[in-house]
C-alpha atoms as a PDB file:
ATOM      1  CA  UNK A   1     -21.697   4.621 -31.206  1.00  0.00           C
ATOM      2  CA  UNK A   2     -21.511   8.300 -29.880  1.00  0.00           C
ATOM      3  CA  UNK A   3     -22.882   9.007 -26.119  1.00  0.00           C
ATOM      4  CA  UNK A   4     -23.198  12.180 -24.797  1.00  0.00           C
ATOM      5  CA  UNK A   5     -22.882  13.105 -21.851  1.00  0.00           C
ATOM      6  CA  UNK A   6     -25.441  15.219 -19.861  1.00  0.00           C
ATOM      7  CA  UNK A   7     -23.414  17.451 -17.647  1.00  0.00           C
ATOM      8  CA  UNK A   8     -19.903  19.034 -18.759  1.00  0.00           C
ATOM      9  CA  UNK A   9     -16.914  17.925 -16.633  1.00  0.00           C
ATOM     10  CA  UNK A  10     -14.687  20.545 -16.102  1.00  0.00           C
ATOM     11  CA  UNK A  11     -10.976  19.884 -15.466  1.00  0.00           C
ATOM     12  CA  UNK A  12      -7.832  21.458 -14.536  1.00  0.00           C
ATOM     13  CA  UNK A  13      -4.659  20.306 -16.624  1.00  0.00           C
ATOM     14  CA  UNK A  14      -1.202  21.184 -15.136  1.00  0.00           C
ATOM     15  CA  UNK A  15       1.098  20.686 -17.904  1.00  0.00           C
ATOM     16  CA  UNK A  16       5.269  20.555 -16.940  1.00  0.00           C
ATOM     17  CA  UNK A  17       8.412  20.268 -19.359  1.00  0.00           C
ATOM     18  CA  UNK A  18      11.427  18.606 -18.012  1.00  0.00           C
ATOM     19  CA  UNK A  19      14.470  18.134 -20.107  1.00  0.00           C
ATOM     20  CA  UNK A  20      15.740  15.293 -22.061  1.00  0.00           C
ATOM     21  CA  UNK A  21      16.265  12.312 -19.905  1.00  0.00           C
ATOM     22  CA  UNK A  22      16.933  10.393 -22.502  1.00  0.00           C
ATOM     23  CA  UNK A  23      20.306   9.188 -21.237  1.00  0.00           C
ATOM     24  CA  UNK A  24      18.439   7.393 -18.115  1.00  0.00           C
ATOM     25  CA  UNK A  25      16.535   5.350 -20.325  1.00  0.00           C
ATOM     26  CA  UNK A  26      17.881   2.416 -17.937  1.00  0.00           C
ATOM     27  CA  UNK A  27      16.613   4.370 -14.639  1.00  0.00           C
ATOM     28  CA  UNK A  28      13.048   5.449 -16.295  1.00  0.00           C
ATOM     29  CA  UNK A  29      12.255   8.402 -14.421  1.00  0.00           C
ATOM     30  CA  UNK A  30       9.530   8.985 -15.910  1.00  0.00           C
ATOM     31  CA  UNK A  31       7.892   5.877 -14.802  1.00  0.00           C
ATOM     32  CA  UNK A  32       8.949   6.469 -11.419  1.00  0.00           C
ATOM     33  CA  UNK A  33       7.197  10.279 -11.185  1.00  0.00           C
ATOM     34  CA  UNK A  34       4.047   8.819 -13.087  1.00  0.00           C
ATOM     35  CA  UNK A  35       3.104   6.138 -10.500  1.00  0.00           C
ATOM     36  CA  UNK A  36       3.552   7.807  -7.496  1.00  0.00           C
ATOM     37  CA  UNK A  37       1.509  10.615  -8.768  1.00  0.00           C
ATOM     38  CA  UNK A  38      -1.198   8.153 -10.194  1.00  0.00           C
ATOM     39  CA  UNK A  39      -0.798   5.810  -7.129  1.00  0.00           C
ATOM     40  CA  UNK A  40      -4.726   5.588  -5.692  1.00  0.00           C
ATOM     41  CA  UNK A  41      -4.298   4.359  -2.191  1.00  0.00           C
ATOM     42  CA  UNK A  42      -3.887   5.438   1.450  1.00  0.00           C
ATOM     43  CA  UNK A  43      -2.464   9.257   1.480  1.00  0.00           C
ATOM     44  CA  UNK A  44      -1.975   9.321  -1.759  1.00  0.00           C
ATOM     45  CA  UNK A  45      -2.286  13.014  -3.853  1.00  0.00           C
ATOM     46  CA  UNK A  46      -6.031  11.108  -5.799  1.00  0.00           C
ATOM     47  CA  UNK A  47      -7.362  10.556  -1.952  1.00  0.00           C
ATOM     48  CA  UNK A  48      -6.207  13.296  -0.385  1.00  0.00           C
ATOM     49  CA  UNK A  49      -8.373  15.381  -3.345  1.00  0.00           C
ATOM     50  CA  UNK A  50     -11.202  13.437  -3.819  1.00  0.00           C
ATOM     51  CA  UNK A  51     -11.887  11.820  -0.558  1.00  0.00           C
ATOM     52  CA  UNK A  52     -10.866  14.163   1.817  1.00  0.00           C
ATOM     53  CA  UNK A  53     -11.370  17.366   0.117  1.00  0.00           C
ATOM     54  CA  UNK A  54     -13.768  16.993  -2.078  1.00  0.00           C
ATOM     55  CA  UNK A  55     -12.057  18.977  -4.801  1.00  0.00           C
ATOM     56  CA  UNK A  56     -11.498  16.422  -7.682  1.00  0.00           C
ATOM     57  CA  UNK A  57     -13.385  13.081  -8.743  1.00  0.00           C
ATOM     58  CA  UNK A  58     -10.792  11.560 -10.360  1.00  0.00           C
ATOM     59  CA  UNK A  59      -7.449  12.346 -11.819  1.00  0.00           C
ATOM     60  CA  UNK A  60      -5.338  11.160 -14.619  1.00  0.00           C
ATOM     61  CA  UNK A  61      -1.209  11.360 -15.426  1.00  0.00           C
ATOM     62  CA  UNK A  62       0.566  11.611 -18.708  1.00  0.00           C
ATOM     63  CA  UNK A  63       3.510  11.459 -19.925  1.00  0.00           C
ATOM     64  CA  UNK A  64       5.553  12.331 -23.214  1.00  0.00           C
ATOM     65  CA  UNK A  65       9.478  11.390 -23.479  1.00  0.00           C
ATOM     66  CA  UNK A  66      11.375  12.640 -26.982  1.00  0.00           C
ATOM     67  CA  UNK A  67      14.742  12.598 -27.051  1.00  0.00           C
ATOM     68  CA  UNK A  68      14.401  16.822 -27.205  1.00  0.00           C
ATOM     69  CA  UNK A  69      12.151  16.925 -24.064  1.00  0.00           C
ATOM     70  CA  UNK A  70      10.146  15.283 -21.740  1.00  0.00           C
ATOM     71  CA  UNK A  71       6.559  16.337 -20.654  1.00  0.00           C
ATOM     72  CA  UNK A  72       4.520  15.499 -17.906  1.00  0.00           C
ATOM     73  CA  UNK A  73       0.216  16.280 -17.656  1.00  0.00           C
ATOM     74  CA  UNK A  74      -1.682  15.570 -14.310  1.00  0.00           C
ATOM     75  CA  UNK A  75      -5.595  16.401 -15.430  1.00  0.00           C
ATOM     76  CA  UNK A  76      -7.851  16.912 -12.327  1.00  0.00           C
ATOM     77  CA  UNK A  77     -11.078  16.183 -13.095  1.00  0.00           C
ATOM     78  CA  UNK A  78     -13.002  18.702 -10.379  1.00  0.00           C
ATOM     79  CA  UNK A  79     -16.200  18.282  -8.124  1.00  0.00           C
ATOM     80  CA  UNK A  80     -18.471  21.106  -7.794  1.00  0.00           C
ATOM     81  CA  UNK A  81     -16.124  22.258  -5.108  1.00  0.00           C
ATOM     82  CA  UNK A  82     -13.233  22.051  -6.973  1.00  0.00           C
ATOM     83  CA  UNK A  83     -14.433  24.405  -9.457  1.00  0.00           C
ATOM     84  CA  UNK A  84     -14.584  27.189  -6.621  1.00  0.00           C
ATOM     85  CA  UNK A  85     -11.555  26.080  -4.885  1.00  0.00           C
ATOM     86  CA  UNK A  86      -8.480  25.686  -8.210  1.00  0.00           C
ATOM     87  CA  UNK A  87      -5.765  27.241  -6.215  1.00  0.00           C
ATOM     88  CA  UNK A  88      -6.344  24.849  -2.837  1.00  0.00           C
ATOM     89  CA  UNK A  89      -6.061  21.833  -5.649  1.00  0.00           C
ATOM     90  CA  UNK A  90      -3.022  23.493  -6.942  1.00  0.00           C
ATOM     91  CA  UNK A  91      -1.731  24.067  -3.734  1.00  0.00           C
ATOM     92  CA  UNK A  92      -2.186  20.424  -2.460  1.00  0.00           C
ATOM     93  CA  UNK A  93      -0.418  19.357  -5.575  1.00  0.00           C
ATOM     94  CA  UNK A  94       2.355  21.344  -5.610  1.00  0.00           C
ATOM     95  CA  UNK A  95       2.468  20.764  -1.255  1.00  0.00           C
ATOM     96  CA  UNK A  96       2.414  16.946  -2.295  1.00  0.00           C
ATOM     97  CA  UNK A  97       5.272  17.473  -4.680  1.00  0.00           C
ATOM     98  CA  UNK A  98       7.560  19.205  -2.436  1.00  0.00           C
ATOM     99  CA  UNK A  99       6.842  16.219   0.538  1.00  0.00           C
ATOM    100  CA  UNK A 100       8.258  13.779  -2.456  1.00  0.00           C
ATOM    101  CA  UNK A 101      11.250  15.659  -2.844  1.00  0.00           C
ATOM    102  CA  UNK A 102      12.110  15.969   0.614  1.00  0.00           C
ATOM    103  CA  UNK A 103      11.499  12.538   0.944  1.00  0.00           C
ATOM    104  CA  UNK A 104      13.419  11.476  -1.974  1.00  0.00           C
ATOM    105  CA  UNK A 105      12.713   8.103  -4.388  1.00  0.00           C
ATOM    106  CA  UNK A 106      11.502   5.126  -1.830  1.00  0.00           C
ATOM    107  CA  UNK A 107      13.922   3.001  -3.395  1.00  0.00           C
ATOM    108  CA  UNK A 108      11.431  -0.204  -2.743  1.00  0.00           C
ATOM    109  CA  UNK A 109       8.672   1.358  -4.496  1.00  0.00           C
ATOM    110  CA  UNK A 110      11.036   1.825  -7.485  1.00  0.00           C
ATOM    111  CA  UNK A 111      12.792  -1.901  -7.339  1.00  0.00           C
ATOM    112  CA  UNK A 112       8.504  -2.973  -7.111  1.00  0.00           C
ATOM    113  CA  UNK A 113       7.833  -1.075  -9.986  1.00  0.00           C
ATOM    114  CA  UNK A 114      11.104  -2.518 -11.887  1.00  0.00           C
ATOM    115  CA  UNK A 115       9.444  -6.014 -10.838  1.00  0.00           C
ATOM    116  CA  UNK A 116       6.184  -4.672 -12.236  1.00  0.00           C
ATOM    117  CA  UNK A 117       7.385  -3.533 -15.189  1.00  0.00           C
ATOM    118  CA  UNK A 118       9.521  -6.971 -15.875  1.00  0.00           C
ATOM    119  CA  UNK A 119       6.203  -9.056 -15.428  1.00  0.00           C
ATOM    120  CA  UNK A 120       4.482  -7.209 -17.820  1.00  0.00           C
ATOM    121  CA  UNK A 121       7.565  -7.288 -20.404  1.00  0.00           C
ATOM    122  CA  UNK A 122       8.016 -10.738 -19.827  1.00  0.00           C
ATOM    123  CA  UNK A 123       4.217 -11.742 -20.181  1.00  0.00           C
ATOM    124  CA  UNK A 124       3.318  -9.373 -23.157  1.00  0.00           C
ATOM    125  CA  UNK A 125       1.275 -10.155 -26.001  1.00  0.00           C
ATOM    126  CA  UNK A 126       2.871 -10.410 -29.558  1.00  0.00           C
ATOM    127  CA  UNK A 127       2.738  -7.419 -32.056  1.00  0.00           C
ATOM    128  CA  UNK A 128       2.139  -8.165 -35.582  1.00  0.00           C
ATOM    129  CA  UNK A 129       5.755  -7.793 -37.406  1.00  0.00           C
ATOM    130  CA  UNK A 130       5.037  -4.890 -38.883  1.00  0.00           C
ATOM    131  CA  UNK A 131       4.453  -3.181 -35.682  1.00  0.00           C
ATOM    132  CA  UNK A 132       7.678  -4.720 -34.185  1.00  0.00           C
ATOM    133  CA  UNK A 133       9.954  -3.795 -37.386  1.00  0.00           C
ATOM    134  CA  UNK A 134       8.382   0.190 -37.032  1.00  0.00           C
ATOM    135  CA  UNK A 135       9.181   0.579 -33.040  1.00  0.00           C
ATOM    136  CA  UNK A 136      12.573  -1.117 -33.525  1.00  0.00           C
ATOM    137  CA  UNK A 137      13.707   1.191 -36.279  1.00  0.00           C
ATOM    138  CA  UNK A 138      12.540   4.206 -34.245  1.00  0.00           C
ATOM    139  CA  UNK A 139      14.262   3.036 -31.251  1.00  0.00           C
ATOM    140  CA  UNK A 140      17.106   2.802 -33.525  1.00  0.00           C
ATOM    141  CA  UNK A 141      18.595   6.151 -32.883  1.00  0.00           C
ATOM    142  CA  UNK A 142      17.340   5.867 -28.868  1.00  0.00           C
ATOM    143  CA  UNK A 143      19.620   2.895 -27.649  1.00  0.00           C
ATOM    144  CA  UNK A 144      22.549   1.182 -28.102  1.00  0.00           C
ATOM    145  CA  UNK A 145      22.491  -2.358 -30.100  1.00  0.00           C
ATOM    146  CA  UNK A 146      22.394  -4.597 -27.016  1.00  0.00           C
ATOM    147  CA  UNK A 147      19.453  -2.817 -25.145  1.00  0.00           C
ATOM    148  CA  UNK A 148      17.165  -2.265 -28.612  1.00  0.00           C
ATOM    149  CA  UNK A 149      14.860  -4.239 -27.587  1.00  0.00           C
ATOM    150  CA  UNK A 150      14.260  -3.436 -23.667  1.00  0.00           C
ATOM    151  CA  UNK A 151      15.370   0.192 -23.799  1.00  0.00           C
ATOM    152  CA  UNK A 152      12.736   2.246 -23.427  1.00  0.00           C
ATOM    153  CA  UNK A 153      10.583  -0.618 -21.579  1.00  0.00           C
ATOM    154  CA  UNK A 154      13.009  -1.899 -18.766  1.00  0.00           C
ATOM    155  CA  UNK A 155      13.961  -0.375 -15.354  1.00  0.00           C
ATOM    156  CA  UNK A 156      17.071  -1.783 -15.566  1.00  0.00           C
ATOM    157  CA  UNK A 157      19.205   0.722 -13.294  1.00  0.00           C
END
């Protein structure tokens, strides 16, 4: 099944390379930057641009960890006032972004998201062995014998 959509959504893509975290595969930083820029609720960087500007409709948060680099994509997906208006939702990010810093990690948010990410470990659906025996010998080279399996899941730091 193809649809096609009748109008074109345009979309702004801000696209950053951090280095290799690699090493903090225990903290997962990456998980940590991801949800609080994906978060949805009260004063968060998705209401702030869609509800209260009017610049975006939705948005959407990537991220790519190699053990050369690390990358990190937030795609705006723009209103009709957004298309006008790219360096006010540029600015709002990159505002947002320096109020995290200055506020530093929330350190509940991150043990919640540990919790989070535990539940959903421990509850997980079984991968055919195949699939197991080809992430396992990837991971191979990532982490050290005793954390194989939970490395690059678990916050465990």
């Amino acid at each position: 099944v193809t649809i096609l959509g009748t109008q074109a959504q345009p979309y702004l893509i801000l696209y950053f390379v951090f280095p290799d975290v690699s090493q903090q595969f225990l903290s997962q930083p990456m998980k940590y930057i991801k949800h609080v820029l994906a978060y949805a609720g009260e004063h968060s960087l998705l209401t702030v641009l869609r509800d209260s500007l009017g610049l975006i409709t939705d948005l959407d948060v990537s991220t790519y960890i190699t053990s050369a680099f690390n990358s990190l994509s937030v795609q705006f997906n723009l209103a009709g006032r957004g298309v006008n208006n790219l360096d006010l939702v540029m600015s709002v990010f990159f505002q947002y972004m320096a109020t995290l810093q200055s506020k530093g990690v929330d350190l509940d948010l991150y043990t919640s998201i540990a919790n989070v990410t535990r539940l959903a470990w421990d509850w997980q659906e079984s991968s055919k062995p195949s699939d197991t025996v080809s992430s396992l010998a990837k991971d191979l080279i990532l982490y050290p014998p005793g954390l194989l399996l939970t490395g690059g899941s678990l916050i465990e730091n």
